[in-house]
N, C-alpha and C. Protein backbone atom coordinates (compact mmCIF):
# COMPACT_ATOMS: atom_id res chain seq x y z
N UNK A 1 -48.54 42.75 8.34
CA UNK A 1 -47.77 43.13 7.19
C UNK A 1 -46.67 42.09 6.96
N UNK A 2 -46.82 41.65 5.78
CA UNK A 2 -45.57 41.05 5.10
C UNK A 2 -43.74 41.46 5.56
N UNK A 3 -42.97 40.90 5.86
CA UNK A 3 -41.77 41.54 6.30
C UNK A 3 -40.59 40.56 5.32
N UNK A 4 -39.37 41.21 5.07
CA UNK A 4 -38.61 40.59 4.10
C UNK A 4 -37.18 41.10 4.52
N UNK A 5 -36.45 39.95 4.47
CA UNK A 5 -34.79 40.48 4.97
C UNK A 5 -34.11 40.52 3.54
N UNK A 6 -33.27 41.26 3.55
CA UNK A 6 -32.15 41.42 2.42
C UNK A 6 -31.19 41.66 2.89
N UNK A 7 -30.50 41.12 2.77
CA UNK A 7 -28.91 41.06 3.70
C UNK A 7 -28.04 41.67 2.27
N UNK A 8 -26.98 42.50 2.83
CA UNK A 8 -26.57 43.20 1.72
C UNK A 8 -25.33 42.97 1.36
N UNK A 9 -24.08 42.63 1.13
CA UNK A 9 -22.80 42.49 1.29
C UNK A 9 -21.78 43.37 0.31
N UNK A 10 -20.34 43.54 1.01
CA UNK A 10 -19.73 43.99 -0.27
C UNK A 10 -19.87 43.39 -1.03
N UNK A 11 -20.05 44.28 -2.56
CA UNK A 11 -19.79 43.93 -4.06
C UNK A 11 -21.31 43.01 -4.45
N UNK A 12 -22.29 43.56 -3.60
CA UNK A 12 -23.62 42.96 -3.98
C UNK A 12 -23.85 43.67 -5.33
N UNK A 13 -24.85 42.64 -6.50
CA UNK A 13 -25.34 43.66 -7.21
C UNK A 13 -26.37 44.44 -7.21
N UNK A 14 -26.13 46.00 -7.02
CA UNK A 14 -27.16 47.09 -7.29
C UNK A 14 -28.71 46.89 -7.37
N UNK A 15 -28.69 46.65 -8.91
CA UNK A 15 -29.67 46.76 -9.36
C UNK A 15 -30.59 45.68 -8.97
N UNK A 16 -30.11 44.22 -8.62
CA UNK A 16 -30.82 43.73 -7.94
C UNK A 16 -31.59 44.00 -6.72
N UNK A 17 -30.70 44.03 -6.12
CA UNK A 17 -30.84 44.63 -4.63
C UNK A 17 -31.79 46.21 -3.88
N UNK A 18 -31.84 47.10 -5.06
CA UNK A 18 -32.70 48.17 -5.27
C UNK A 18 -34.01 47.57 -5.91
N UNK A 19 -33.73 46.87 -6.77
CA UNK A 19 -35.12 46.58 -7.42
C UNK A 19 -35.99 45.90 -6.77
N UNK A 20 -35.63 45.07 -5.76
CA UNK A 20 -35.59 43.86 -4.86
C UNK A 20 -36.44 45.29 -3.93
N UNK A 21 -36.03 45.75 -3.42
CA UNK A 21 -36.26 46.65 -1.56
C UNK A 21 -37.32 47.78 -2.40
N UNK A 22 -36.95 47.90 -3.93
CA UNK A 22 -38.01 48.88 -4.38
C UNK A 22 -39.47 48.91 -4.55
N UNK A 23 -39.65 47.69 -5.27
CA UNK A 23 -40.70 47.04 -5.49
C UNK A 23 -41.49 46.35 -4.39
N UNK A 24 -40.42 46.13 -3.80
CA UNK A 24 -41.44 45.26 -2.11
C UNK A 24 -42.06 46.38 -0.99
N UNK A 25 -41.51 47.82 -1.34
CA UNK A 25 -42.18 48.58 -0.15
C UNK A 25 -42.90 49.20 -1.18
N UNK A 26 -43.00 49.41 -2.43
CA UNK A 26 -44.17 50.14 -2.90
C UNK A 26 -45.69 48.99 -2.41
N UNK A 27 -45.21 47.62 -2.77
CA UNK A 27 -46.52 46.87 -2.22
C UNK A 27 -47.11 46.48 -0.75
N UNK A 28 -46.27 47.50 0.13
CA UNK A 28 -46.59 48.05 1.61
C UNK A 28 -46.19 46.82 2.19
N UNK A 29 -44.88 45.76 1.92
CA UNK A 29 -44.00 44.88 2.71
C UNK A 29 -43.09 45.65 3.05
N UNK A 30 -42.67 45.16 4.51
CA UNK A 30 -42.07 45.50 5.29
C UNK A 30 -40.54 45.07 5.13
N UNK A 31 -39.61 45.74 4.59
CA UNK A 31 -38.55 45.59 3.85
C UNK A 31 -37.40 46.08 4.49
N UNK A 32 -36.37 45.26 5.37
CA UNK A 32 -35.26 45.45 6.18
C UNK A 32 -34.20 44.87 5.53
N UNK A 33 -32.90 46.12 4.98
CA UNK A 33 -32.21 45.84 4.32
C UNK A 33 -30.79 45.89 5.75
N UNK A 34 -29.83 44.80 5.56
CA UNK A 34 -29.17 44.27 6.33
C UNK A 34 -27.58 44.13 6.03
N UNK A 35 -26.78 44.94 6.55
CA UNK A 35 -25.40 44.79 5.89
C UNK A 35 -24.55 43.79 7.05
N UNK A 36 -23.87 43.09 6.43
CA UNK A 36 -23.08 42.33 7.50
C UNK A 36 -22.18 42.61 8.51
N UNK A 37 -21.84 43.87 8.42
CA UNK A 37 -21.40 44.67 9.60
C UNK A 37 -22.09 46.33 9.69
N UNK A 38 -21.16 46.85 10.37
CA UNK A 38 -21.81 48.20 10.28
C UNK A 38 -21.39 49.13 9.40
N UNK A 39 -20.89 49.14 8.13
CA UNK A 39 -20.40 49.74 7.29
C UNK A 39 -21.16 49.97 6.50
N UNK A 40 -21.19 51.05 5.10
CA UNK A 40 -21.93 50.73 4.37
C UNK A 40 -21.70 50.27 3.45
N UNK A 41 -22.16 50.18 2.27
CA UNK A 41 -22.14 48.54 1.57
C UNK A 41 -21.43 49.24 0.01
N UNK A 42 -20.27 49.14 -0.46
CA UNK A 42 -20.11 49.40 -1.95
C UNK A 42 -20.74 48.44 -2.97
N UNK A 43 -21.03 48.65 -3.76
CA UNK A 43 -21.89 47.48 -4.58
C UNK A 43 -20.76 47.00 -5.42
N UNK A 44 -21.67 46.51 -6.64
CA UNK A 44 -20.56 46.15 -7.49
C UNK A 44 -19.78 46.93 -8.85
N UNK A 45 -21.08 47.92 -8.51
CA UNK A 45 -20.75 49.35 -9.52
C UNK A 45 -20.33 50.27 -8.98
N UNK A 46 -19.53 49.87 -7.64
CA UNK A 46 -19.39 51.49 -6.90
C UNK A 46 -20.44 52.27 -6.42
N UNK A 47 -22.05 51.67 -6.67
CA UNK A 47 -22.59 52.03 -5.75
C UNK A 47 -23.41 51.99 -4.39
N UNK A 48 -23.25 53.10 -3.29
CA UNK A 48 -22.61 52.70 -1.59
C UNK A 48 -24.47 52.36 -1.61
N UNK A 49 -24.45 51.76 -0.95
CA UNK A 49 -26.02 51.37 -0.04
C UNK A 49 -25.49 51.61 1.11
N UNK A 50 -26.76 52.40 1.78
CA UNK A 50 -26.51 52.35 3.49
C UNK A 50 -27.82 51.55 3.80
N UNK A 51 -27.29 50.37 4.43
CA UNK A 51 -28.34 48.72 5.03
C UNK A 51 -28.93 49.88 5.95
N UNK A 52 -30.23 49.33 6.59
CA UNK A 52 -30.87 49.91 7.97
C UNK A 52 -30.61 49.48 8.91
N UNK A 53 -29.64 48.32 8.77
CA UNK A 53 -29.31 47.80 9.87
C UNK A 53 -28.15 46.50 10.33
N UNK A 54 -28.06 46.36 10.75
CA UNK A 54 -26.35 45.62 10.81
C UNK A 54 -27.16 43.94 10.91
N UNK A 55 -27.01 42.66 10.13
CA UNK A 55 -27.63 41.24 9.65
C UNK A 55 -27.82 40.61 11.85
N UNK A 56 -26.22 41.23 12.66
CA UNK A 56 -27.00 40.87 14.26
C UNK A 56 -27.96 41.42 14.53
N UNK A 57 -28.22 42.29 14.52
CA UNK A 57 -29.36 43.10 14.98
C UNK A 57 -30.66 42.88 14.30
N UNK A 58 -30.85 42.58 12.62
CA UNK A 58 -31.66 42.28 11.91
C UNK A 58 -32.18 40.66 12.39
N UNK A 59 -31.30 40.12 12.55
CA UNK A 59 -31.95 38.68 12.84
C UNK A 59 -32.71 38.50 14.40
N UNK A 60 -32.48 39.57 14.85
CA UNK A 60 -33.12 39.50 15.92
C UNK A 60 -34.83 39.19 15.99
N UNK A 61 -35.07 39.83 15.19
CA UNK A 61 -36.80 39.43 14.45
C UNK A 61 -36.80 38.12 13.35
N UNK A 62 -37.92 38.01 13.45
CA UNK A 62 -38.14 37.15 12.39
C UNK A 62 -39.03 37.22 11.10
N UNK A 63 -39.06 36.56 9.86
CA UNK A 63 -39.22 37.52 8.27
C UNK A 63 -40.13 36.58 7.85
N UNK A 64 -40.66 36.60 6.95
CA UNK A 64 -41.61 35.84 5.91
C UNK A 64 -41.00 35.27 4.55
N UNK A 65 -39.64 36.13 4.67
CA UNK A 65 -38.91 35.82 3.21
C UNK A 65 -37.45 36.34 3.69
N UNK A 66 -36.79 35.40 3.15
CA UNK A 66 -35.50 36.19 2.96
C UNK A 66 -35.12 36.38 1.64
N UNK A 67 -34.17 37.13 0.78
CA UNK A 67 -33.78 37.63 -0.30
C UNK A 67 -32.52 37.85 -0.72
N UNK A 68 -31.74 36.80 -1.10
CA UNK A 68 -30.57 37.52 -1.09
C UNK A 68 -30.36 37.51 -2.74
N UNK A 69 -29.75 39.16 -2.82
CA UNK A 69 -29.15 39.89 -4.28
C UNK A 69 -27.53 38.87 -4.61
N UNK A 70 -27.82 38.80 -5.95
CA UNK A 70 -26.32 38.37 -6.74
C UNK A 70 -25.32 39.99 -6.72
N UNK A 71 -24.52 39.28 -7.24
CA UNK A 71 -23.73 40.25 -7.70
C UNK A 71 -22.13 39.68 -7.04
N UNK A 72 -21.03 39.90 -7.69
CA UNK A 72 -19.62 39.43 -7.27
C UNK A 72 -18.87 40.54 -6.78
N UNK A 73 -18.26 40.50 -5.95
CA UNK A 73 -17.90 39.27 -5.03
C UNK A 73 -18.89 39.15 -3.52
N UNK A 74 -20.21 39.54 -4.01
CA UNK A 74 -20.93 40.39 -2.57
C UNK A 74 -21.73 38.57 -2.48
N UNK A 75 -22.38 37.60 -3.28
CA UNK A 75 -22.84 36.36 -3.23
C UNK A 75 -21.60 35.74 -2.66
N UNK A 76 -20.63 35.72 -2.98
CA UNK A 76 -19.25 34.95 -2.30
C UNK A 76 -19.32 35.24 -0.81
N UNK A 77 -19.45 37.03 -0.24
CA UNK A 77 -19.40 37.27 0.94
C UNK A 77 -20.18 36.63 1.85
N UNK A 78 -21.65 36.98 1.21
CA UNK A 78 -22.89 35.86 1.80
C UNK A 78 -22.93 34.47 2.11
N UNK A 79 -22.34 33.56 1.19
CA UNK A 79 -21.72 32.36 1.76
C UNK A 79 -21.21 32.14 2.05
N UNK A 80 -20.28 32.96 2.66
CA UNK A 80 -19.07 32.64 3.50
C UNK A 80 -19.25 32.83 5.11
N UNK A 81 -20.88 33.70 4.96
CA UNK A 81 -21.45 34.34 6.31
C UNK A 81 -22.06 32.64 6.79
N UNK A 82 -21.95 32.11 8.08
CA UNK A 82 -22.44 31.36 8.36
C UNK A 82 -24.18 31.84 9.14
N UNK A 83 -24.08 32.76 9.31
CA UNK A 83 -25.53 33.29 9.74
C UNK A 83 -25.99 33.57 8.78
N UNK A 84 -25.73 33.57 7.84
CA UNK A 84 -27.20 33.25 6.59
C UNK A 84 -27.19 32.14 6.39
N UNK A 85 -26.41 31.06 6.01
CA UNK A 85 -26.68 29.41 6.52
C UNK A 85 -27.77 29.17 7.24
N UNK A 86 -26.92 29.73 8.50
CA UNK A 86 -28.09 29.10 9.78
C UNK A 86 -29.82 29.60 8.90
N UNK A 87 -29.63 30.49 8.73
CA UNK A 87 -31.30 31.50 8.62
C UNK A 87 -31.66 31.09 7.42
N UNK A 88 -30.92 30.71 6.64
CA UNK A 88 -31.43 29.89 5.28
C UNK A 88 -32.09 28.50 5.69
N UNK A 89 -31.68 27.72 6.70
CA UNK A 89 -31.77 26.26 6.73
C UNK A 89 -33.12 26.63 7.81
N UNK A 90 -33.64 27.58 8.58
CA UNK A 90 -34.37 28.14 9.55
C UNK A 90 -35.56 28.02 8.68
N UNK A 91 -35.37 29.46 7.66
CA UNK A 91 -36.18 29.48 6.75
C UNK A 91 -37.15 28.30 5.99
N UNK A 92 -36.66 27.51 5.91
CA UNK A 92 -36.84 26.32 5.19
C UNK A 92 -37.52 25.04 5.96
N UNK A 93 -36.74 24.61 7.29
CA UNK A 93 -37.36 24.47 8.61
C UNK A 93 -38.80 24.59 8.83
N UNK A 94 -39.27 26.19 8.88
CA UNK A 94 -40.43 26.55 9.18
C UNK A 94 -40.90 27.13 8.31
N UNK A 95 -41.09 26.36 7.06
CA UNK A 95 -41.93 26.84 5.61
C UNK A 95 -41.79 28.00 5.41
N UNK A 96 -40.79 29.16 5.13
CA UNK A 96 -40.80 30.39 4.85
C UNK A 96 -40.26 30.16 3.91
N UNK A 97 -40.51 31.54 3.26
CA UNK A 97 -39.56 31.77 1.65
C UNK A 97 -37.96 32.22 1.95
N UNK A 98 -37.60 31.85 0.91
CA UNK A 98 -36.41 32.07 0.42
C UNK A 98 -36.23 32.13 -1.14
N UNK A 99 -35.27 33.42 -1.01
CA UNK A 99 -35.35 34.12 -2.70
C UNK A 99 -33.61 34.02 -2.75
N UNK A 100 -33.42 33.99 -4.11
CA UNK A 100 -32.23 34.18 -4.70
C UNK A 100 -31.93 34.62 -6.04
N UNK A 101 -31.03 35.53 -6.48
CA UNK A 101 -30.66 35.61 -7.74
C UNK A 101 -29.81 35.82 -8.55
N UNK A 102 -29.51 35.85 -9.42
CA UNK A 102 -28.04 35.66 -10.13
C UNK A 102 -27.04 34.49 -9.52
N UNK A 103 -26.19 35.30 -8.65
CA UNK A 103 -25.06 34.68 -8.49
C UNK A 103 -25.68 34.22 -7.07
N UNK A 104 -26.86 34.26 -6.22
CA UNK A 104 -26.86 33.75 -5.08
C UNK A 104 -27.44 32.70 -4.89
N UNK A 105 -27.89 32.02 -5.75
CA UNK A 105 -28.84 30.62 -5.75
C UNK A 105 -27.61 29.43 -5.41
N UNK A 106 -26.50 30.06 -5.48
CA UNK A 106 -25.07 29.18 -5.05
C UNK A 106 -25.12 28.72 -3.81
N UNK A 107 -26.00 30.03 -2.60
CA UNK A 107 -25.57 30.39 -1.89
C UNK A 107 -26.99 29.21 -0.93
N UNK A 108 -27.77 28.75 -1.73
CA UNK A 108 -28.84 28.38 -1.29
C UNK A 108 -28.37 26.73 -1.38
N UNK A 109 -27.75 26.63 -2.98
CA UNK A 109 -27.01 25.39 -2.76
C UNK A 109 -26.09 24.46 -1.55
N UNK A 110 -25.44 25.80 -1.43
CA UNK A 110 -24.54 25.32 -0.66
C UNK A 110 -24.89 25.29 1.01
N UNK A 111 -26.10 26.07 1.58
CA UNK A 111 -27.00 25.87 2.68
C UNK A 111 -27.74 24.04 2.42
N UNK A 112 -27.99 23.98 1.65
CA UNK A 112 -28.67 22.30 1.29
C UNK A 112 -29.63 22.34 0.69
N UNK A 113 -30.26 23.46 0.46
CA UNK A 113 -31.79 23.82 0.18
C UNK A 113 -32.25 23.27 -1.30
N UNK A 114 -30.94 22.81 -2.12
CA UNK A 114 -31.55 22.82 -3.49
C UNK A 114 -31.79 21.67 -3.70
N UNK A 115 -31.91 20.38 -2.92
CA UNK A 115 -31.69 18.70 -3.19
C UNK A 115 -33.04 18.81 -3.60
N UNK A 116 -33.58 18.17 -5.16
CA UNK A 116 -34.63 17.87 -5.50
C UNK A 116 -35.15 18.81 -5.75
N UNK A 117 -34.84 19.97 -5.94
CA UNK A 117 -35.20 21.41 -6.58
C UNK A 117 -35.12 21.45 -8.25
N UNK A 118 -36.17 22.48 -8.93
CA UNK A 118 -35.89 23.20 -9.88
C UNK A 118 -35.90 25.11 -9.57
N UNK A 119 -33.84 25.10 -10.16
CA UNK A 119 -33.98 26.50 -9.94
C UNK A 119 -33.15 27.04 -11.15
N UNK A 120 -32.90 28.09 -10.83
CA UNK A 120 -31.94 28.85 -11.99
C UNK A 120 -30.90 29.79 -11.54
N UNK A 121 -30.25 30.61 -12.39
CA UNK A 121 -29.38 31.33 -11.42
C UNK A 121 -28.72 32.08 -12.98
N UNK A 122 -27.35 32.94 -12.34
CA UNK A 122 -26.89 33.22 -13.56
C UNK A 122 -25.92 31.89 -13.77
N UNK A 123 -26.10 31.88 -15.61
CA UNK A 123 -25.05 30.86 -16.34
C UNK A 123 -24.02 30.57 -15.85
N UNK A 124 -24.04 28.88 -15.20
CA UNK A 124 -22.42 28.57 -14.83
C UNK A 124 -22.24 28.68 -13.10
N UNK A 125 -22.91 29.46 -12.98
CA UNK A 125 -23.28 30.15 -11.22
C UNK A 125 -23.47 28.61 -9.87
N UNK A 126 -23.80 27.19 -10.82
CA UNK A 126 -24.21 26.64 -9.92
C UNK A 126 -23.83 25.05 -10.79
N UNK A 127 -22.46 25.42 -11.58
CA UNK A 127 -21.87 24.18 -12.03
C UNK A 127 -21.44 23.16 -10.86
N UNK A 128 -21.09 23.89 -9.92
CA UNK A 128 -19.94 22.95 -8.98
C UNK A 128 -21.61 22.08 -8.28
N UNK A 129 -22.42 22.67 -8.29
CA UNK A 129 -23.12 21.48 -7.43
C UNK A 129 -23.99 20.56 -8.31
N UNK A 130 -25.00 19.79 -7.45
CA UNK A 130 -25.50 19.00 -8.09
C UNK A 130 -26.87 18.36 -7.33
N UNK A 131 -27.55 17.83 -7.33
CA UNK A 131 -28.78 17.21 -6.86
C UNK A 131 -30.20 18.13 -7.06
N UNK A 132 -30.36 18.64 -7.97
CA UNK A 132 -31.09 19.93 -8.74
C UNK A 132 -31.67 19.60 -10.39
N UNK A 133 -32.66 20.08 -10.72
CA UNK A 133 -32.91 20.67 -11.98
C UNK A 133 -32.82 22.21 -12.44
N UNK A 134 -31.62 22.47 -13.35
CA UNK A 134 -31.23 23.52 -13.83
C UNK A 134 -32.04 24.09 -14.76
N UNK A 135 -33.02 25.23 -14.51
CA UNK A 135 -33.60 26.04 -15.82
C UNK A 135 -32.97 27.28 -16.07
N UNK A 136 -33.66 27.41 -17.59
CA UNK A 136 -33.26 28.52 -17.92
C UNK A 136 -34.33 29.55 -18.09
N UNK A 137 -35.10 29.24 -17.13
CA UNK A 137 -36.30 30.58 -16.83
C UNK A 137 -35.79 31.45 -16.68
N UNK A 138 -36.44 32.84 -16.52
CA UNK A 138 -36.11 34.33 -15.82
C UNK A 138 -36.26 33.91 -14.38
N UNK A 139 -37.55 33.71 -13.97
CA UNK A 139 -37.84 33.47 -12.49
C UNK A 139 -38.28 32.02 -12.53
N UNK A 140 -37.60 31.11 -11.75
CA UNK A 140 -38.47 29.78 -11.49
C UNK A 140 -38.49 29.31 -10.01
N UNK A 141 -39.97 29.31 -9.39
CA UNK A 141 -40.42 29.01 -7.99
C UNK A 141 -40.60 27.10 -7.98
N UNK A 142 -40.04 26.62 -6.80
CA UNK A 142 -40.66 25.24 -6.47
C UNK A 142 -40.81 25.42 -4.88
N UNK A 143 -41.65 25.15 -4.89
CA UNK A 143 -41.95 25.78 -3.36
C UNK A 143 -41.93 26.95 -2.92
N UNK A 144 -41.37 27.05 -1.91
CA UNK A 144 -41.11 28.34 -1.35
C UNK A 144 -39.98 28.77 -1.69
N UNK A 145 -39.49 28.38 -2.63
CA UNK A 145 -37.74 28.59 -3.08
C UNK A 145 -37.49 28.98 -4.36
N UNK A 146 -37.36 30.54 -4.40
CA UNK A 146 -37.91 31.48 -5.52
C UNK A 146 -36.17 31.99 -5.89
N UNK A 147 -36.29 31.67 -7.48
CA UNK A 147 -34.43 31.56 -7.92
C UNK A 147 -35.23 32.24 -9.11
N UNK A 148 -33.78 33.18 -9.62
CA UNK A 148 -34.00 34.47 -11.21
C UNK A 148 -32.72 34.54 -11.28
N UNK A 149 -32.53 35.04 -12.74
CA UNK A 149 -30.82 34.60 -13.71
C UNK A 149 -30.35 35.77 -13.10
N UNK A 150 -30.89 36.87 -13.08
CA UNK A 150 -29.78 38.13 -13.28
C UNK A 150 -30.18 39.86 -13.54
N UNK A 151 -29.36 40.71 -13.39
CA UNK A 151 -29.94 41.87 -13.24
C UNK A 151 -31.13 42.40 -14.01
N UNK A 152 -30.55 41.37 -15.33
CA UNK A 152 -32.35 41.46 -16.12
C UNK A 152 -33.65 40.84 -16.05
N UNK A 153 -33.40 40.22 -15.02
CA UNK A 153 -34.64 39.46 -14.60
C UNK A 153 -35.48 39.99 -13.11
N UNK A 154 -34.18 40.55 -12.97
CA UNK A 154 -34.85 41.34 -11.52
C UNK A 154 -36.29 42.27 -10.80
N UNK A 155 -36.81 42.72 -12.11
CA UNK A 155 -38.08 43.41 -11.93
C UNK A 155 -38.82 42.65 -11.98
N UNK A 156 -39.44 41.78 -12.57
CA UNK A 156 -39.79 39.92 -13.04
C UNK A 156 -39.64 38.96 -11.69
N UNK A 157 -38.57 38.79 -10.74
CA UNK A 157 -38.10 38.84 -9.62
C UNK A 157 -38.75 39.29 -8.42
N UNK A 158 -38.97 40.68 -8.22
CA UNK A 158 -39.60 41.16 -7.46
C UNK A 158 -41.35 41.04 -7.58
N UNK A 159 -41.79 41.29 -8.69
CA UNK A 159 -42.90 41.06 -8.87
C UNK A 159 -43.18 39.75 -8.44
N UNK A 160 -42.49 38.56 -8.56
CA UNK A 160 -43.04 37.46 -8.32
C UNK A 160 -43.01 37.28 -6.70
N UNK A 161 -42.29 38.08 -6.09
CA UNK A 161 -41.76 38.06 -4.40
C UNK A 161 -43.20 38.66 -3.93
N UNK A 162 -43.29 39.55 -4.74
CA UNK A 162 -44.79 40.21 -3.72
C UNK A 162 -46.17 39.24 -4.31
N UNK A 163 -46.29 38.99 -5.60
CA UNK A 163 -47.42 37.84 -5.45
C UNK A 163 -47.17 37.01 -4.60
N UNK A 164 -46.47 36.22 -4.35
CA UNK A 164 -46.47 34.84 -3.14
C UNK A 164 -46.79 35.85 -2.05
N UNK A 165 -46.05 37.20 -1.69
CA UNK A 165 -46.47 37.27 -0.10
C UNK A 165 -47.63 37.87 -0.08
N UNK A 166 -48.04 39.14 -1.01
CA UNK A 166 -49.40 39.53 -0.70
C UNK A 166 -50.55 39.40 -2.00
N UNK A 167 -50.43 38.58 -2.72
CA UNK A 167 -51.18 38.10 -4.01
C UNK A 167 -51.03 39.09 -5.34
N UNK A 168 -52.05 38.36 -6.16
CA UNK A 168 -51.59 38.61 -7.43
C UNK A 168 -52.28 40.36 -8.21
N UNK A 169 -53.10 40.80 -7.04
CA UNK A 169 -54.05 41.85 -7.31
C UNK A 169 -52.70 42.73 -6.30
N UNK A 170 -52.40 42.71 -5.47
CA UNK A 170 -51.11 44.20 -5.15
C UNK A 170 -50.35 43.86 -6.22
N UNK A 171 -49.57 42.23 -7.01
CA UNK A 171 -48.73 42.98 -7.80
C UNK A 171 -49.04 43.47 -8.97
N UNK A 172 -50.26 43.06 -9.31
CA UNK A 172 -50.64 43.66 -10.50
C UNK A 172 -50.60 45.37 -10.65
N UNK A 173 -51.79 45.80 -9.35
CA UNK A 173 -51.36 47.30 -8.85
C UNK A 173 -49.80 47.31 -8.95
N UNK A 174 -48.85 46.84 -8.14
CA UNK A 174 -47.63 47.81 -8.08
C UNK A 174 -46.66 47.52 -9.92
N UNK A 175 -47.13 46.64 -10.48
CA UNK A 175 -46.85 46.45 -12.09
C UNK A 175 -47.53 47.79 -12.96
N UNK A 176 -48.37 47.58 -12.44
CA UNK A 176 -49.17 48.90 -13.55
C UNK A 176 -48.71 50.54 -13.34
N UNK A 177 -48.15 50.80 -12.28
CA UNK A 177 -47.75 51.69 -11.76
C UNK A 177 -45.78 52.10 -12.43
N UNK A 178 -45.57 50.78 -12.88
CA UNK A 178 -44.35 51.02 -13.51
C UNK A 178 -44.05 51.20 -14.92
N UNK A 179 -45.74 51.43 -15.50
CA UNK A 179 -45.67 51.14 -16.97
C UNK A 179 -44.94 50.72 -17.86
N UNK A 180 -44.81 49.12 -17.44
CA UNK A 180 -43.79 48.49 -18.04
C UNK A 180 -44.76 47.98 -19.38
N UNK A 181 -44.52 48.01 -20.49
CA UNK A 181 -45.04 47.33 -21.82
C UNK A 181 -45.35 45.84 -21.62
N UNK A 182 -46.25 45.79 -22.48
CA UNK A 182 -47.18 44.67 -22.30
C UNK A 182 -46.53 43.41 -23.04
C-alpha cells in the first residue's frame, strides 16, 4: 500500500489539508497525518485537527510522498521546522514524491528542491526566490515534485497525488464517486 505523510502545523489551511488526507484514504493510501508537537492543530479557520501522530514519531517510518498543506501562518511554521528540510531533501535523494500547495511550495524552495523546476503556488507565495519556472496552472508536476495554487485547486491536487501513486483507473473511481461535473 501506498503511504503519505502530511505534517500539519499551526494555522495550516483546512481545506487543503482535509481534502489532501480525504481523498488519499478513500483510494486505500495509507495516510499519516503529523502535527509538530503533541498538540492539536488550530487551522487557519479555527478549525482544530487532531494529527495521528506527533512529525518524531511519524518520521520514524518511511513514505512514498510527502504533502505539505498551505495555509498562513501554518507554511511559515513548516519552514521553520528543520525536520521537514531534512525529509524534504531525503525525499528527493531517493526519488520520492513531494507535494505542495498554496503557500507551501515556499517551503520546497527554500529546502533547494525547486532549481530548474516548473511549479506554482499561491500568487506572490514564491517572489523572494528564484532558479524556477513560475506557472499559473491549478496543479503542475515536473518530476516527482507536485505544486497547486490554493484551496481551490485542492481537489484537482489530490486527485493528481493518487494517480502518480496508484494510477489513473483508482483516481478515476475515487473522482466519480464525488460527482464532481464534467
Amino acid at each position: 500500500m501506498a503511504s503519505v505523510l502530511v505534517p500539519l502545523a499551526q494555522g495550516c489551511e483546512e481545506l487543503e489539508a482535509i481534502t489532501v488526507v480525504d481523498l488519499l484514504r478513500r483510494a486505500g493510501i495509507g495516510v499519516v497525518t503529523a502535527g509538530l508537537d503533541d498538540k492539536p492543530v488550530r487551522a487557519s479557520r479555527g478549525v482544530v485537527l487532531v494529527p495521528d501522530t506527533t512529525l518524531h514519531e511519524a518520521l520514524k517510518q518511511k513514505y512514498d510522498m510527502v504533502v505539505l498543506p498551505g495555509g498562513q501562518p501554518g507554511a511559515d511554521h513548516l519552514n521553520a521546522d528543520t525536520r521537514i528540510h531534512d525529509l524534504l531533501k531525503e525525499m528527493s535523494e531517493t526519488d520520492r514524491y513531494t507535494a505542495a500547495i498554496c503557500a507551501a511550495p515556499m517551503i520546497l524552495a527554500g529546502a533547494g528542491l525547486l532549481e530548474g523546476r516548473q511549479v506554482t503556488g499561491f500568487p506572490g507565495i514564491l517572489d523572494e526566490f528564484e532558479g524556477f519556472e513560475y506557472s499559473t496552472g491549478s496543479v503542475v508536476q515536473d518530476g516527482k515534485i507536485i505544486t497547486s495554487r490554493g484551496p481551490g485547486t485542492a481537489m484537482d491536487f489530490a486527485l493528481t497525488l493518487i494517480e502518480n501513486l496508484v494510477g489513473k483507473d483508482k483516481r478515476d473511481e475515487v473522482e466519480a464517486g464525488l460527482q464532481r461535473p464534467h
